[in-house]
N, C-alpha and C. Protein backbone atom coordinates (compact mmCIF):
# COMPACT_ATOMS: atom_id res chain seq x y z
N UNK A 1 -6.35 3.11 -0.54
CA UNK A 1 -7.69 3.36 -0.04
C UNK A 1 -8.74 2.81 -0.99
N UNK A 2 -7.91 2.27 -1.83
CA UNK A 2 -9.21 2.25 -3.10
C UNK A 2 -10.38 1.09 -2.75
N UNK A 3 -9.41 -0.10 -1.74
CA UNK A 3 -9.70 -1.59 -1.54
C UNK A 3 -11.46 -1.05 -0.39
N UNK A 4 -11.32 -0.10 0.14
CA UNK A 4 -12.40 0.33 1.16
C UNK A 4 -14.01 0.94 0.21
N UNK A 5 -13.75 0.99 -1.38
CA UNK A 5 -14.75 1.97 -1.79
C UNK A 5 -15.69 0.69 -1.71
N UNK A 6 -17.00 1.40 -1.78
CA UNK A 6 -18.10 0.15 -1.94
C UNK A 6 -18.27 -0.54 -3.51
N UNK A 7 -18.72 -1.52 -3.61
CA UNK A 7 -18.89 -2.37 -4.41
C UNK A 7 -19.31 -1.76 -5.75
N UNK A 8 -20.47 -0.89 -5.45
CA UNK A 8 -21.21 0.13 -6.64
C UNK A 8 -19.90 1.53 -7.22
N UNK A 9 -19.03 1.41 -6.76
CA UNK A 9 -17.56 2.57 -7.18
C UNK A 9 -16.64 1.07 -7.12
N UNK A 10 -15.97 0.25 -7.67
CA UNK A 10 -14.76 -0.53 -8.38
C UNK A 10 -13.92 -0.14 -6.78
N UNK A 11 -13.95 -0.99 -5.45
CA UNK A 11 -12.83 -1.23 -4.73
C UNK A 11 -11.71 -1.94 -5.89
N UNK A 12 -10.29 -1.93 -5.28
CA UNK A 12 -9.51 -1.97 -6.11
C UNK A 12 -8.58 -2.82 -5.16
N UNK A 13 -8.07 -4.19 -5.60
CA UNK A 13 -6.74 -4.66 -4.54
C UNK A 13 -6.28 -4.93 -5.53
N UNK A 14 -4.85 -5.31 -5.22
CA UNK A 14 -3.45 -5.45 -5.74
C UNK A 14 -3.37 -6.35 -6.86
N UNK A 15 -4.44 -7.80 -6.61
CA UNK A 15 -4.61 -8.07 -7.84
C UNK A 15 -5.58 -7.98 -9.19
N UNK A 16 -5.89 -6.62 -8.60
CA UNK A 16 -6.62 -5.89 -9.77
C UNK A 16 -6.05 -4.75 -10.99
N UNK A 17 -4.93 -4.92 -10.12
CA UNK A 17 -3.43 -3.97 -11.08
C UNK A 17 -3.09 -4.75 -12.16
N UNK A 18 -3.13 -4.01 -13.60
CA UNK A 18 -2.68 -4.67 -14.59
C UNK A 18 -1.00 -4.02 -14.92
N UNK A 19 0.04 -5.26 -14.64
CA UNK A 19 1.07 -4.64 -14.59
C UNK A 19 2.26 -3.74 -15.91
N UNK A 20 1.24 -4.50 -16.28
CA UNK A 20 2.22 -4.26 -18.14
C UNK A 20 2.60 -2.81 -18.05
N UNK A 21 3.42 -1.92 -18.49
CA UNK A 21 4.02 -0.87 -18.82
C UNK A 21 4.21 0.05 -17.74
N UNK A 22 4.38 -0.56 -16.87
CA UNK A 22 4.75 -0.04 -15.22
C UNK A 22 5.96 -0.10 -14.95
N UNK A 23 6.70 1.08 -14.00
CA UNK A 23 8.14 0.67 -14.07
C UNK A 23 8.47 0.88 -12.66
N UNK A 24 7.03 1.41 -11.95
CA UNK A 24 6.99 1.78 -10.71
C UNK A 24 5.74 1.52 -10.26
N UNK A 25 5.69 0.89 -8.81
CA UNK A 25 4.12 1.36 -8.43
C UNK A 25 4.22 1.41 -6.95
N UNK A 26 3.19 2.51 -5.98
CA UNK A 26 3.95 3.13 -4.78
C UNK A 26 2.55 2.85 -3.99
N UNK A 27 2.36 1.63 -2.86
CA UNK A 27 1.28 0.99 -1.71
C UNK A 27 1.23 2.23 -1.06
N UNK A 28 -0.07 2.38 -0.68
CA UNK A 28 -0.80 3.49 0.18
C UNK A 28 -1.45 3.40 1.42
N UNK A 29 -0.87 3.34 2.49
CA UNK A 29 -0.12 3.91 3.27
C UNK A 29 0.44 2.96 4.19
N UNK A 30 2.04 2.76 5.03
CA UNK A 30 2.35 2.47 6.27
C UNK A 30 2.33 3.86 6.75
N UNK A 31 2.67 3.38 8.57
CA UNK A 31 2.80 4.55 9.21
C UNK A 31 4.06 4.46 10.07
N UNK A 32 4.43 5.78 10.63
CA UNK A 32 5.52 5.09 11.60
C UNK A 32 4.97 5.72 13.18
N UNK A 33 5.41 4.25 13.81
CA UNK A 33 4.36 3.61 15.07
C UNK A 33 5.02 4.77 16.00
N UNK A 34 4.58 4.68 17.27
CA UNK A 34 5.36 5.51 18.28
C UNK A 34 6.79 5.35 18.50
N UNK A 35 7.10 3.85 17.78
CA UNK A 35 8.72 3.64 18.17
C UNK A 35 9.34 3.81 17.38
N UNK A 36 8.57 4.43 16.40
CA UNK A 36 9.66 5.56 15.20
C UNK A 36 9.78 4.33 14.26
N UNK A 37 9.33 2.54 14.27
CA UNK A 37 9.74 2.04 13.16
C UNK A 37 8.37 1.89 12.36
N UNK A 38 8.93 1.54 11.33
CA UNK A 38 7.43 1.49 10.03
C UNK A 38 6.29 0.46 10.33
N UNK A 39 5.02 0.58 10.04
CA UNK A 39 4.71 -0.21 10.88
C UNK A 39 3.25 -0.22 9.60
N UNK A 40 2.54 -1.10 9.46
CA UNK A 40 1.45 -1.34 8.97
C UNK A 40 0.06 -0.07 9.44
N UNK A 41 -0.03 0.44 8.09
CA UNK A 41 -1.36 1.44 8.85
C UNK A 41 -2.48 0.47 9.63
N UNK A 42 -3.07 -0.76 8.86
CA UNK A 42 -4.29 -1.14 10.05
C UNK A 42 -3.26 -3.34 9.42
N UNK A 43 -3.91 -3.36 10.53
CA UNK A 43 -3.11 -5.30 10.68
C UNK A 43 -3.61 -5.97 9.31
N UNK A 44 -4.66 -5.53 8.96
CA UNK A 44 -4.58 -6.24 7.14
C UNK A 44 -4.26 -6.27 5.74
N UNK A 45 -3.36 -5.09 6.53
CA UNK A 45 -2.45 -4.63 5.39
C UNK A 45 -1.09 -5.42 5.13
N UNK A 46 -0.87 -6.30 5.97
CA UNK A 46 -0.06 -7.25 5.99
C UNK A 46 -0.14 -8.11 4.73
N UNK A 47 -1.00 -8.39 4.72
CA UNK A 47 -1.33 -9.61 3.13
C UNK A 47 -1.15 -8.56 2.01
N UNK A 48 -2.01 -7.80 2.07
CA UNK A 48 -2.02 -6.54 1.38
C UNK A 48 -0.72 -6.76 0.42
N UNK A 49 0.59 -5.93 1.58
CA UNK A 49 1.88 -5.97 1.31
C UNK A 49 2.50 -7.37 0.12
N UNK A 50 2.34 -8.51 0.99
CA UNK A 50 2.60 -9.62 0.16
C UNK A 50 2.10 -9.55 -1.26
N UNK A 51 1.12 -9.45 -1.53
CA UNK A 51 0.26 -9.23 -2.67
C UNK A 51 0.53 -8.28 -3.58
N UNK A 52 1.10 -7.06 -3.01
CA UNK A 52 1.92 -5.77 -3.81
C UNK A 52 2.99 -6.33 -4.47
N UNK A 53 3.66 -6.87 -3.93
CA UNK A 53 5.41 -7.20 -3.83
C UNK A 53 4.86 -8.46 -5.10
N UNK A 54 4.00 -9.10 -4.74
CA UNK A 54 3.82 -10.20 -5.87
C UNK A 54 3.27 -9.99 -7.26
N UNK A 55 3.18 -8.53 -7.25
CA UNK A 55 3.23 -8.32 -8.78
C UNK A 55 4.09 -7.95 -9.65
N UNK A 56 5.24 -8.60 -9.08
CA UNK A 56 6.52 -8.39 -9.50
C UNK A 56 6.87 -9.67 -10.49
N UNK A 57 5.85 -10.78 -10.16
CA UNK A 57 6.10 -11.68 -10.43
C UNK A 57 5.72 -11.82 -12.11
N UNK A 58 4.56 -10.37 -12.77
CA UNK A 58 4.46 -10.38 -13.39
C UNK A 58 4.90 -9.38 -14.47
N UNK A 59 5.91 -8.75 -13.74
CA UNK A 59 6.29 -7.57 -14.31
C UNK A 59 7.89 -7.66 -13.90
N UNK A 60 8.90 -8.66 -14.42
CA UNK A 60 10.14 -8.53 -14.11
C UNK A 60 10.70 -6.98 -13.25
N UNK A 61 10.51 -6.21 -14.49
CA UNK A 61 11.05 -4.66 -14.05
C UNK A 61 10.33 -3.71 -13.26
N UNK A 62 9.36 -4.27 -12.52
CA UNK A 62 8.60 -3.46 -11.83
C UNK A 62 9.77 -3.30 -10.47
N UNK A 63 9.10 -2.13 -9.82
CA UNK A 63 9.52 -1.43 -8.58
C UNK A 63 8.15 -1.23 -7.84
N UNK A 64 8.67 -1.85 -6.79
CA UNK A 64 7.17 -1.53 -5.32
C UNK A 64 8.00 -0.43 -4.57
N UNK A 65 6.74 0.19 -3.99
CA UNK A 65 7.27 1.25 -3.21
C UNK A 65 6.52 1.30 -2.35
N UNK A 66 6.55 1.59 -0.75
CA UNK A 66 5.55 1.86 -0.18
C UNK A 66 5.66 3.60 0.41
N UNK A 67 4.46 3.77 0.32
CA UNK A 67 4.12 4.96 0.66
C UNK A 67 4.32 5.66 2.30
N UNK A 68 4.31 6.41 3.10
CA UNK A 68 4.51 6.43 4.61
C UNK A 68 4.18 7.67 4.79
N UNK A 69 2.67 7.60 5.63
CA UNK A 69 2.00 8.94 6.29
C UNK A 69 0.78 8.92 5.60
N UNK A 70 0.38 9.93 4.80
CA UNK A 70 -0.81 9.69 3.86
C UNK A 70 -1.50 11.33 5.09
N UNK A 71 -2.64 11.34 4.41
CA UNK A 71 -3.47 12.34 4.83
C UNK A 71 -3.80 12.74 6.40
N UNK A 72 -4.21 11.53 6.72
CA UNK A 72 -4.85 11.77 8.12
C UNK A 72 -3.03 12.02 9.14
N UNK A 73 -1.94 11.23 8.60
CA UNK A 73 -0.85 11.10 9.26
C UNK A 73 0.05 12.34 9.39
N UNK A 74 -0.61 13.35 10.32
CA UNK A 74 0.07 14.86 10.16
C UNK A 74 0.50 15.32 11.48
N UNK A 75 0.16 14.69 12.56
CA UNK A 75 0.27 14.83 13.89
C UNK A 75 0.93 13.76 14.80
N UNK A 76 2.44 14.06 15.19
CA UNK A 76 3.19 13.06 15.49
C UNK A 76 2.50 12.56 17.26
N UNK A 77 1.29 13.21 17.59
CA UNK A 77 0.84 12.77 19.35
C UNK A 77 2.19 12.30 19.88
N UNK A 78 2.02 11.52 20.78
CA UNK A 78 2.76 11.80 22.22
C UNK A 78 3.68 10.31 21.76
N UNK A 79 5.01 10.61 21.75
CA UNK A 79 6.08 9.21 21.48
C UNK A 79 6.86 8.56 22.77
């Protein structure tokens, strides 16, 4: 959520992560769609993803993780 704050509060994307002494780091949020598979919370999170995964490139031993549900995601509506 951080990538949404305004300009005057530090939005934050993926390549604003400094990776050094990380051994884990866990993307905020997919969801899972009505067909029960994982699915991107909004369609620009797609690059997003790529961009997570590519800070691996600077951190041999890093681990990506993605996150699934998050706050608003508490109510399974109609499948």
């Amino acid at each position: 959520w951080a990538r949404y704050r305004s300009a005057s509060c530090d939005p934050v994307s993926a390549a604003d992560i400094h990776v050094n002494g990380y051994t884990h780091l866990a993307y905020s949020f997919a969801k899972v769609g009505a067909d029960l598979l994982i699915a991107p919370w909004e369609a620009s999170d797609v690059a997003e993803y790529a961009a997570f995964n590519d800070l691996k490139n600077s951190n041999s031993g890093l681990k990506t993780l993605i996150a699934i549900g998050g706050w608003s995601h508490n109510d399974p509506g109609e499948l």
